[in-house]
Structure formats: structure tokens, C-alpha cells
N, C-alpha and C. Protein backbone atom coordinates (compact mmCIF):
# COMPACT_ATOMS: atom_id res chain seq x y z
N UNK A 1 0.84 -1.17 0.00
CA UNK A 1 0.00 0.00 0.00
C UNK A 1 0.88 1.23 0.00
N UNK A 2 0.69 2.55 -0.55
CA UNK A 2 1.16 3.42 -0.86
C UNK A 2 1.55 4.21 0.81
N UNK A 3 -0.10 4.13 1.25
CA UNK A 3 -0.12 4.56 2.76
C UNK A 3 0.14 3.63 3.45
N UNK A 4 0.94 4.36 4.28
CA UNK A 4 1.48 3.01 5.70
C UNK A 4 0.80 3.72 6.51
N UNK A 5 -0.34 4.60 6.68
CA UNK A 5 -0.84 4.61 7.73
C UNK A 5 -2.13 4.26 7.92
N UNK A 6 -2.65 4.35 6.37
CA UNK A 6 -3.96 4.05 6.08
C UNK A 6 -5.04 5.13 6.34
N UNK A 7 -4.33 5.98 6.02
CA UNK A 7 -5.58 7.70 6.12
C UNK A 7 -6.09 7.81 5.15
N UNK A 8 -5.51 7.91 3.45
CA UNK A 8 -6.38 8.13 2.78
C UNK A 8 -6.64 6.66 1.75
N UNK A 9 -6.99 6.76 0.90
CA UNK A 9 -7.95 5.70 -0.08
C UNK A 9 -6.15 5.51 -1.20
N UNK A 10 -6.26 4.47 -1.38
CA UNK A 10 -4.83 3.85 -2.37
C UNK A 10 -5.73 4.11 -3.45
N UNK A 11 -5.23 5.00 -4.22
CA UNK A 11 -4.97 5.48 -5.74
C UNK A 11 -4.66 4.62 -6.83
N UNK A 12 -3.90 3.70 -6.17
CA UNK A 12 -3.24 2.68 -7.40
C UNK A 12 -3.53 1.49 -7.21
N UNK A 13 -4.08 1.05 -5.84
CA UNK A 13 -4.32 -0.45 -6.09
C UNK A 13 -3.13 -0.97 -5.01
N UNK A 14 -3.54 -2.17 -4.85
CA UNK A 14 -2.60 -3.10 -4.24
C UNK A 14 -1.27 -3.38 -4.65
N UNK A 15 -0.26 -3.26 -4.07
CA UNK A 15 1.23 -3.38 -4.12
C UNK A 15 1.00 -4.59 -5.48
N UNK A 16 1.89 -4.94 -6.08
CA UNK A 16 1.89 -6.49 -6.68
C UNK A 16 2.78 -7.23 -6.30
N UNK A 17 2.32 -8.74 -6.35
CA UNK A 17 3.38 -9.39 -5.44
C UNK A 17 4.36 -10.30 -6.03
N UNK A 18 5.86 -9.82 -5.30
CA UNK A 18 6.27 -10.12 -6.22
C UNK A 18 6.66 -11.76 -6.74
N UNK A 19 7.28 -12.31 -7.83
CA UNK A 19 7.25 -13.64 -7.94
C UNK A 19 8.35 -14.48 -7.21
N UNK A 20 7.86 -14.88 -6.16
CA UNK A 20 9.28 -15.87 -5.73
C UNK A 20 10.37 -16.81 -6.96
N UNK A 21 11.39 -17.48 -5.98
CA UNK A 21 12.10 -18.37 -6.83
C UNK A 21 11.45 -19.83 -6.32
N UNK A 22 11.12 -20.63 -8.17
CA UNK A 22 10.48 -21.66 -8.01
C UNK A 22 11.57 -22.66 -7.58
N UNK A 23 10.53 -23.16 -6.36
CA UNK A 23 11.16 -24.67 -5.76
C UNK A 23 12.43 -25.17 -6.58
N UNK A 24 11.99 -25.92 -8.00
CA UNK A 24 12.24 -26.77 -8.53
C UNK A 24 14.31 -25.77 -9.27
N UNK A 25 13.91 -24.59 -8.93
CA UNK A 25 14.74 -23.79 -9.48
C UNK A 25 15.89 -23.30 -8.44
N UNK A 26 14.99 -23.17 -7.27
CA UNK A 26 16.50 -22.80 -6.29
C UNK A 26 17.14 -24.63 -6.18
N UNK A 27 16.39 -25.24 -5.87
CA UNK A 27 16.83 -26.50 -5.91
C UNK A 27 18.13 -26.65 -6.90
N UNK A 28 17.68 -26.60 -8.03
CA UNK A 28 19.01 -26.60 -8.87
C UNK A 28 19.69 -25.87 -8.51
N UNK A 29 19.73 -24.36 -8.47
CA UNK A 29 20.85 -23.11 -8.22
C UNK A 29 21.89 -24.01 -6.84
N UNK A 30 20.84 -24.56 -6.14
CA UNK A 30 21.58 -25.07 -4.70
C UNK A 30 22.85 -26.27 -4.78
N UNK A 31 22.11 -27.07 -5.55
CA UNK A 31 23.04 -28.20 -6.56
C UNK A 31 24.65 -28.15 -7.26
N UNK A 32 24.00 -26.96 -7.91
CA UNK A 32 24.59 -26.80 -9.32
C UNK A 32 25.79 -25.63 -9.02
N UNK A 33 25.40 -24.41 -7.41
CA UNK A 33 26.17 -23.48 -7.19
C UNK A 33 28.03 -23.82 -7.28
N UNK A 34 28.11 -24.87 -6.88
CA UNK A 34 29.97 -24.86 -6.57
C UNK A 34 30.33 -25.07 -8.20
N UNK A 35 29.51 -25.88 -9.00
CA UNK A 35 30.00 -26.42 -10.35
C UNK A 35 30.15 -24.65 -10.87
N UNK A 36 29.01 -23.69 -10.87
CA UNK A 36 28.91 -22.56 -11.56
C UNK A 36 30.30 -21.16 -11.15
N UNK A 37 30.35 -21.59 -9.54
CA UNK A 37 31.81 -20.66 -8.99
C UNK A 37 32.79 -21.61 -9.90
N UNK A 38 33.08 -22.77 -9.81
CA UNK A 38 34.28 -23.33 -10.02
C UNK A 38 34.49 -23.51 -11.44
N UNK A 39 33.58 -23.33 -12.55
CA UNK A 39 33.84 -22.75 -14.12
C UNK A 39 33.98 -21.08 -13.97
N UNK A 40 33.75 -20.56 -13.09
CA UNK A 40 33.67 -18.82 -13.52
C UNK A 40 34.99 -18.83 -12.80
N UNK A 41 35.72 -19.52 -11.53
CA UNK A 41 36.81 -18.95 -11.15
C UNK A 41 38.06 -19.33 -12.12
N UNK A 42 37.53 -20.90 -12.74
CA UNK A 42 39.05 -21.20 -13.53
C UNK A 42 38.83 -20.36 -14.89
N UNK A 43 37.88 -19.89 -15.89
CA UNK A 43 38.22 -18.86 -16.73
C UNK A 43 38.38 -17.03 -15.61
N UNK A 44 37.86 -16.97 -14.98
CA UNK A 44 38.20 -15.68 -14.39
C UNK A 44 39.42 -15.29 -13.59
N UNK A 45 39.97 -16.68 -13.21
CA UNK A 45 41.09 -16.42 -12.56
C UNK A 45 41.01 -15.47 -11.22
N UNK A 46 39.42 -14.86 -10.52
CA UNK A 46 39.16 -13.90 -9.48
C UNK A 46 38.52 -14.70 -8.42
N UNK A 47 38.21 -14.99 -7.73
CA UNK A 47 37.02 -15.53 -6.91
C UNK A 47 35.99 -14.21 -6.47
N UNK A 48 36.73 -13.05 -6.22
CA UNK A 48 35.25 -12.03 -6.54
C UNK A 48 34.94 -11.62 -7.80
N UNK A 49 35.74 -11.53 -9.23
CA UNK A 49 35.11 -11.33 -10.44
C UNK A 49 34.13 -12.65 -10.71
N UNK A 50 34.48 -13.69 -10.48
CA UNK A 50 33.51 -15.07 -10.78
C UNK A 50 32.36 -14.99 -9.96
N UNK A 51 32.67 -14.52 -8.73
CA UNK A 51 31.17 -14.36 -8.38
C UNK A 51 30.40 -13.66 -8.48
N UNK A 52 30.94 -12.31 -9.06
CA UNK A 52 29.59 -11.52 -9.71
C UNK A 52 29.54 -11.98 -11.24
N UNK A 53 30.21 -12.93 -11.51
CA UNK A 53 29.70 -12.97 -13.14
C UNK A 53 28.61 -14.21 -13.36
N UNK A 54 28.68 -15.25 -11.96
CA UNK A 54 27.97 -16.03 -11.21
C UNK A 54 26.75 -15.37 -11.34
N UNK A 55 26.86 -14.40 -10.28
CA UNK A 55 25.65 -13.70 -10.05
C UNK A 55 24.52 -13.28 -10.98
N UNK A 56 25.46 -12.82 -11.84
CA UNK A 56 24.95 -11.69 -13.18
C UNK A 56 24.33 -13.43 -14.24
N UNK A 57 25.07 -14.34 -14.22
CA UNK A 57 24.36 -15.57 -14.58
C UNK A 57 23.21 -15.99 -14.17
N UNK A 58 23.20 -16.23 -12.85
CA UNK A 58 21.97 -16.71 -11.90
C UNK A 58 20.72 -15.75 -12.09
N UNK A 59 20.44 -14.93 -12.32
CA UNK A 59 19.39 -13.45 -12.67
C UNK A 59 19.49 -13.94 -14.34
N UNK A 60 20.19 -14.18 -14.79
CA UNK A 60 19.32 -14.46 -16.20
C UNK A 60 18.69 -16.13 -16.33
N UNK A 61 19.51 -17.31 -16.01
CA UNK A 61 18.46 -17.98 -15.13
C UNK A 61 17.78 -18.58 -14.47
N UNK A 62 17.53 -17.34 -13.44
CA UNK A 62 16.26 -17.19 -12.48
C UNK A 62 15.01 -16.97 -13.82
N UNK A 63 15.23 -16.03 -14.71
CA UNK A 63 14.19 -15.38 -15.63
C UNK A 63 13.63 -16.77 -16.69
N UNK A 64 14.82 -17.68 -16.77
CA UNK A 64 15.04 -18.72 -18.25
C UNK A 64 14.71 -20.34 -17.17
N UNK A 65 14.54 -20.26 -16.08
CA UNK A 65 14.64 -21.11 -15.27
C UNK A 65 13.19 -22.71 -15.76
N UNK A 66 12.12 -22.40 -16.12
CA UNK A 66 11.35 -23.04 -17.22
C UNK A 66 12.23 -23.88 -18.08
N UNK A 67 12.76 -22.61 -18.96
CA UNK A 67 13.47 -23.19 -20.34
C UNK A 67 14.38 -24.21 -20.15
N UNK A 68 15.21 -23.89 -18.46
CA UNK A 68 16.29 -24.69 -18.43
C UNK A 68 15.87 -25.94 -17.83
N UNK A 69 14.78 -25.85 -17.15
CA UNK A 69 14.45 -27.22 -16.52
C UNK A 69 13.87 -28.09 -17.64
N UNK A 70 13.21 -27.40 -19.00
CA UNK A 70 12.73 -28.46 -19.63
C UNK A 70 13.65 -28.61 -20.70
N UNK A 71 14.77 -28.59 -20.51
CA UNK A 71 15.44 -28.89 -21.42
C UNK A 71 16.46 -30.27 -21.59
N UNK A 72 16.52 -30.70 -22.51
CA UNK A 72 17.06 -32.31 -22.61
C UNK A 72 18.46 -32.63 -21.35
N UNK A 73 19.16 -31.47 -21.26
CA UNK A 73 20.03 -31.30 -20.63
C UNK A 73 20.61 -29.92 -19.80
N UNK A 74 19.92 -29.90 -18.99
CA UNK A 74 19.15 -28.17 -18.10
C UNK A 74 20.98 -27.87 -17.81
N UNK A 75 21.86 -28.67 -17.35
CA UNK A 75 23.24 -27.97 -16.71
C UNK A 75 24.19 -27.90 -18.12
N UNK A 76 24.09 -28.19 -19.10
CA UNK A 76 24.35 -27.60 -20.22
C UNK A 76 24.05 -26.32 -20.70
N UNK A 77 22.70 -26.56 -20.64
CA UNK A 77 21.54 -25.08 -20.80
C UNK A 77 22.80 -24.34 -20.08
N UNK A 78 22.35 -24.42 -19.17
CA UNK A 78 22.88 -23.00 -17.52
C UNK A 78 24.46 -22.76 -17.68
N UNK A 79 25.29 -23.92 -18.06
CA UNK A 79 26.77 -24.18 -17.99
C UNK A 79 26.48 -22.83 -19.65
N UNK A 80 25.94 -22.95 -21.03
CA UNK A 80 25.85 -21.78 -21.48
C UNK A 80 25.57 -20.79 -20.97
N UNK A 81 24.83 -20.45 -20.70
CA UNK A 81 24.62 -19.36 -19.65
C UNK A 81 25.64 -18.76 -19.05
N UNK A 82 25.95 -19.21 -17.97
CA UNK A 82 27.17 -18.74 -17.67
C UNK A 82 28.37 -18.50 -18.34
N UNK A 83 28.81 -19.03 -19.11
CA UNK A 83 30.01 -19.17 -20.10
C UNK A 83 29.45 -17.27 -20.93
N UNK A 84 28.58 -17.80 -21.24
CA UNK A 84 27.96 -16.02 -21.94
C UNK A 84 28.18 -14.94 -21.35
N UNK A 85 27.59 -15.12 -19.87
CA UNK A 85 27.53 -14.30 -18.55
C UNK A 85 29.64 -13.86 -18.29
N UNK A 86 30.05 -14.66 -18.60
CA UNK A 86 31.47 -14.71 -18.07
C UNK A 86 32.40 -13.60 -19.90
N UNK A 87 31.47 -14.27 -20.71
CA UNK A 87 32.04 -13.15 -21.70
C UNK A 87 31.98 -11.52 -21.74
N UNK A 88 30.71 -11.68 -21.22
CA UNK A 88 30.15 -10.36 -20.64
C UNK A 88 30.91 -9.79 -19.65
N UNK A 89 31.09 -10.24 -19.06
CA UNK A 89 32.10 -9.78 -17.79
C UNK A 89 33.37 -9.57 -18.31
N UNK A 90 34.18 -10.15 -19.11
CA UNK A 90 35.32 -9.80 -20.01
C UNK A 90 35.03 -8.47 -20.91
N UNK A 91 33.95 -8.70 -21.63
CA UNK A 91 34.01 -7.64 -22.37
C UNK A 91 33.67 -5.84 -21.47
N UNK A 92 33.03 -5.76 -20.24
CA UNK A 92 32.78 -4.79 -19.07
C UNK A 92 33.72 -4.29 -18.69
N UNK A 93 34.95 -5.51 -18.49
CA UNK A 93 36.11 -4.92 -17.78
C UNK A 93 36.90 -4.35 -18.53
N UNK A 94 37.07 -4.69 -20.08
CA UNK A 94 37.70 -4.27 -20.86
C UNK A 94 37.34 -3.17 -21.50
N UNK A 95 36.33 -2.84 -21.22
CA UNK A 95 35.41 -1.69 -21.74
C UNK A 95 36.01 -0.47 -20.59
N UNK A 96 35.79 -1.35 -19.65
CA UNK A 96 35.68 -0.09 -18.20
C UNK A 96 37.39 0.43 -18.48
N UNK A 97 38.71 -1.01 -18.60
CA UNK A 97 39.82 -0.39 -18.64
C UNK A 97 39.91 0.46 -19.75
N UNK A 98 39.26 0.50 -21.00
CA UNK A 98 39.79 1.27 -21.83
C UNK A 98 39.09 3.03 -21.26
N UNK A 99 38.22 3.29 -20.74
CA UNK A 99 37.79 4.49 -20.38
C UNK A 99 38.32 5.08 -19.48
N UNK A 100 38.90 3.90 -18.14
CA UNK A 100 39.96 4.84 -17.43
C UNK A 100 41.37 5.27 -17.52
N UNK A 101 41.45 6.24 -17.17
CA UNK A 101 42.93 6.61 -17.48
C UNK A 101 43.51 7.01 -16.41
N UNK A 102 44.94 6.44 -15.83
CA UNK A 102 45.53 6.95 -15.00
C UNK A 102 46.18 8.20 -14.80
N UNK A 103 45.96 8.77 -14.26
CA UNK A 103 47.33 9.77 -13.85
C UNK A 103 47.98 9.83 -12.99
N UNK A 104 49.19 11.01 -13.75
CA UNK A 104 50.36 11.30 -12.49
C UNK A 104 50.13 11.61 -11.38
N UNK A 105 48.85 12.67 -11.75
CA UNK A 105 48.84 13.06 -9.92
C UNK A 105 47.22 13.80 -10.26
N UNK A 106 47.02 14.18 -8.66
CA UNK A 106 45.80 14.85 -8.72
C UNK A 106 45.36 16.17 -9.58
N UNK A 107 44.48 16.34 -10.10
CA UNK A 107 44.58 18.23 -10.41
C UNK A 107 44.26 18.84 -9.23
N UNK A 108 44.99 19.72 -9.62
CA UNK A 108 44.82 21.31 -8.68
C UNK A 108 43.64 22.12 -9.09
N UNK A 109 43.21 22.12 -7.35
CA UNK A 109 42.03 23.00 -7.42
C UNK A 109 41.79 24.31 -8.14
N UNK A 110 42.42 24.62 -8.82
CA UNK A 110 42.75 25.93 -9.71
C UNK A 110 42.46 25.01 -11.02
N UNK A 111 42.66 24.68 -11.56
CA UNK A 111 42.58 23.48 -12.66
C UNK A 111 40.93 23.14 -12.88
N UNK A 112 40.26 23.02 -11.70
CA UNK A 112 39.20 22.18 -11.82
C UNK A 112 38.21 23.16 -11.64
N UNK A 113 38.21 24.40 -10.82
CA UNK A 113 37.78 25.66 -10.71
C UNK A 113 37.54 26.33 -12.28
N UNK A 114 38.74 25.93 -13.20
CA UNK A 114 38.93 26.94 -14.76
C UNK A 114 37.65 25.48 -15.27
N UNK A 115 37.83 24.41 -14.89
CA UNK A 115 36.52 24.01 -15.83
C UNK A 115 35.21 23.78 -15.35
N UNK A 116 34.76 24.63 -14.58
CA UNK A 116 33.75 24.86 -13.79
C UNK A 116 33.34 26.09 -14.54
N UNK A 117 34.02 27.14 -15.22
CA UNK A 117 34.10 28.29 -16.06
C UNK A 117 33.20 27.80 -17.62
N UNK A 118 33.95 26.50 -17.83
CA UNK A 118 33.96 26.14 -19.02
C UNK A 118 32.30 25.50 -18.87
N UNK A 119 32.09 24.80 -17.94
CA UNK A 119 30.49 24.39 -18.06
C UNK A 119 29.57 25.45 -18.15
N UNK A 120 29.93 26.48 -17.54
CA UNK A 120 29.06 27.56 -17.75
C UNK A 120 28.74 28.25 -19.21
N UNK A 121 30.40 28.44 -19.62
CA UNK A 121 30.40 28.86 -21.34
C UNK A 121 29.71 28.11 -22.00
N UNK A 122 29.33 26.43 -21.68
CA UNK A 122 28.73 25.76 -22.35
C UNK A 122 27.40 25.71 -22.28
N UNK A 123 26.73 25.60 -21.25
CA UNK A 123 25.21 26.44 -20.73
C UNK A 123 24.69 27.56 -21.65
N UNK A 124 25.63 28.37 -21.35
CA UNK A 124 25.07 29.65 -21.95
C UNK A 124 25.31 29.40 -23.75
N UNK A 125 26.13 28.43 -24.33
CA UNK A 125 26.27 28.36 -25.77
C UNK A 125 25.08 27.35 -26.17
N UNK A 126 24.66 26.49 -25.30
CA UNK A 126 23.25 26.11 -25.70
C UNK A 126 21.93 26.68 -25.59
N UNK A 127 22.16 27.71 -24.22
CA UNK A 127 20.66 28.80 -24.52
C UNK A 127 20.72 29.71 -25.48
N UNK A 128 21.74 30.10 -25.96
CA UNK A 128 22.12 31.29 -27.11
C UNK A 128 21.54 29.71 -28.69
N UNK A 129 22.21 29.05 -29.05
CA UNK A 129 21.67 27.84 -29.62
C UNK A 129 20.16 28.07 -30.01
N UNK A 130 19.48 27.37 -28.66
CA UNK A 130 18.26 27.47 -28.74
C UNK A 130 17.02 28.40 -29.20
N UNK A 131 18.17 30.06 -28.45
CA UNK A 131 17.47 31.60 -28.61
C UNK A 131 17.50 31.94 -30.17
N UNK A 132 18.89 31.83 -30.79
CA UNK A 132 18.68 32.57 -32.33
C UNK A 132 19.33 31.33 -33.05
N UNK A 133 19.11 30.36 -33.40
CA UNK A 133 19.28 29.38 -34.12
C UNK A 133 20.36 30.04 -35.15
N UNK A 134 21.55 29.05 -35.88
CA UNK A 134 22.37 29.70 -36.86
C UNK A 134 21.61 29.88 -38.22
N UNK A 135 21.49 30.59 -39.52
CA UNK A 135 21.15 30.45 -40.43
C UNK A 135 21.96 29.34 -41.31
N UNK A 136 21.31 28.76 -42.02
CA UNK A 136 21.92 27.80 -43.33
C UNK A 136 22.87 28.32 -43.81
N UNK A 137 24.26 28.10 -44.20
CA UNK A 137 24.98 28.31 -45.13
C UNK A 137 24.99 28.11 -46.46
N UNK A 138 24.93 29.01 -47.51
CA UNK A 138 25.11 29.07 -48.69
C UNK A 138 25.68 27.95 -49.32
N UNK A 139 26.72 27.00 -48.48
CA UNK A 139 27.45 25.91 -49.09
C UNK A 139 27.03 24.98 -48.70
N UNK A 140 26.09 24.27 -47.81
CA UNK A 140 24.96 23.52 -47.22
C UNK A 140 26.49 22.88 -46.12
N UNK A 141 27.27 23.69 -45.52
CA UNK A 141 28.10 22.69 -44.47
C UNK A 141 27.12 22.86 -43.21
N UNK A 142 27.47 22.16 -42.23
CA UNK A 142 26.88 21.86 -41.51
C UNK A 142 27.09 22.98 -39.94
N UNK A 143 28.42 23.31 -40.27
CA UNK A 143 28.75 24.61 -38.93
C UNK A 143 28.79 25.84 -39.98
N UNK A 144 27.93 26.56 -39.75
CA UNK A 144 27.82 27.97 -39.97
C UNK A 144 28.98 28.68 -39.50
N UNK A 145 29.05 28.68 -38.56
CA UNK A 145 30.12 29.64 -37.96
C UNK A 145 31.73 29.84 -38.50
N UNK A 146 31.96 28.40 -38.26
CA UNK A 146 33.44 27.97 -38.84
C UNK A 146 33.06 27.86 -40.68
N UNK A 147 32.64 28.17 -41.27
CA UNK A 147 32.62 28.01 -42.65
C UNK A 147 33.51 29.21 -42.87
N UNK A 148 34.12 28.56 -43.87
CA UNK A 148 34.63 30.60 -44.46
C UNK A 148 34.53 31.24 -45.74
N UNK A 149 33.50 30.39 -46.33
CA UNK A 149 32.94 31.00 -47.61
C UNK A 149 31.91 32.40 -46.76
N UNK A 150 31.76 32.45 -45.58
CA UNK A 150 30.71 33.41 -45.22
C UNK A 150 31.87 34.63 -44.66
N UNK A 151 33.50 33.88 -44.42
CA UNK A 151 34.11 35.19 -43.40
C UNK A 151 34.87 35.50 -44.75
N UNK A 152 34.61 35.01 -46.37
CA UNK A 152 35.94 35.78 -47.43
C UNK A 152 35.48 37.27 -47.64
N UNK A 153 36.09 37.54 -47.46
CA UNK A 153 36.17 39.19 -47.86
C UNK A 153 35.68 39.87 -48.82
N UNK A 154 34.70 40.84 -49.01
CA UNK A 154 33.88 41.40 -50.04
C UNK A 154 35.23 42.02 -50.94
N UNK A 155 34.36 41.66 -52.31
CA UNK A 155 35.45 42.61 -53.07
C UNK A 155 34.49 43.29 -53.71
């Protein structure tokens, strides 16, 4: 219920409830858990990267958990699963290392202050944007501004 105190009238209806994990499904997860750490730790080489890639396995399925029980061979099913789940996790980390970048050292608060300047210039270059839109250029490029068929010099 929306109200936990119960003063006024619920608007929306009854909470919905949510779906447990079927019997037949934690049962397996319970089974099957050391086989699923002990393929994610020998390709992961982590025991905490394998277990969230475990994890991030087990949630897809929890969702596929049907499919996998009726299937000719359900720890095949899931053993894919995971193997997928574990590519995924390769490809995240490799994603994540290529975006960070180390540095030498911290910036200086003077440094980080001048681009606090710069968000503002940028604010105000999208309400100016918005306010008088650029006109089309004569040469159909796409930045008005930087074109320089518009800055050559009258003769």
C-alpha cells in the first residue's frame, strides 16, 4: 500500500506481489552453485570477479529457469549461460579499462575551478543555440560559424 498509515484511499491499487524463486529452481541453483563458482573462477582467474559474473548468470536464469528445466540437458543449458555471462564480464572490464585513465597526480584545485568556467560557457552556448538558431549556409556545411565562404572578404 502506498499509505502506511492508512488515512487516505490507495490510488493505485494493491502493491503487486512479487514472484518468488520456483522450488524446482533454487533446488538446482543449490546443486549446481559450486560447479557454476568453479567454471567462472578457472576462466576468471578472481574468486570475486567469478562471483559476480555467477551472479549476473543466476538473474538471467532465475528469468530462463522453465526453459532450463525443460530442457534435454538443463546444466548444459545453464553451464551456457554462464560461459555467456562470463564473456560479458570480459568484455565490461575491458570496456571499463579502456575508459579509465591513470594519472600522475591529482589536479589542482585551480585546474578544476577553470573548468567549472567552461560548463558555464557551455550552458550559456546552448541557450544562445536554442534563442537565435544559426542560419543555413550558402554551401549547405553543416557549422555555420566555422565556414569561411561566409568570413571571405567582399570585393
Amino acid at each position: 500500500m502506498n499509505d502506511p498509515f492508512g488515512r487516505e484511499p490507495d490510488l493505485v491499487g494493491p502493491d503487486p506481489e512479487t514472484r518468488g524463486i520456483d522450488p524446482r529452481g533454487e533446488k538446482f541453483f543449490r546443486d549446481h552453485m559450486d560447479t557454476f563458482m568453479g567454471i567462472a573462477t578457472y576462466h576468471l582467474r578472481n574468486p570475486h570477479d567469478a562471483e559476480d559474473a555467477v551472479m549476473d548468470a543466476v538473474v538471467t536464469m532465475h528469468r530462463r529457469i522453465d526453459r532450463i528445466l525443460a530442457a534435454a540437458c538443463p546444466i548444459a543449458l545453464a553451464t551456457k549461460i554462464l560461459r555467456d555471462a562470463i564473456k560479458d564480464f570480459y568484455r565490461r572490464s575491458v570496456r571499463r579499462a579502456n575508459n579509465e585513465h591513470l594519472v600522475s597526480e591529482m589536479p589542482s584545485i585551480t585546474y578544476l575551478m577553470e573548468l567549472a568556467r567552461y560548463d558555464r560557457l557551455d550552458r550559456a552556448m546552448e541557450e544562445l543555440e536554442v534563442l537565435a538558431p544559426q542560419r543555413p549556409c550558402a554551401c549547405s556545411c553543416t557549422t555555420s560559424r566555422a565556414c569561411r565562404t561566409r568570413r571571405s572578404p567582399r570585393t
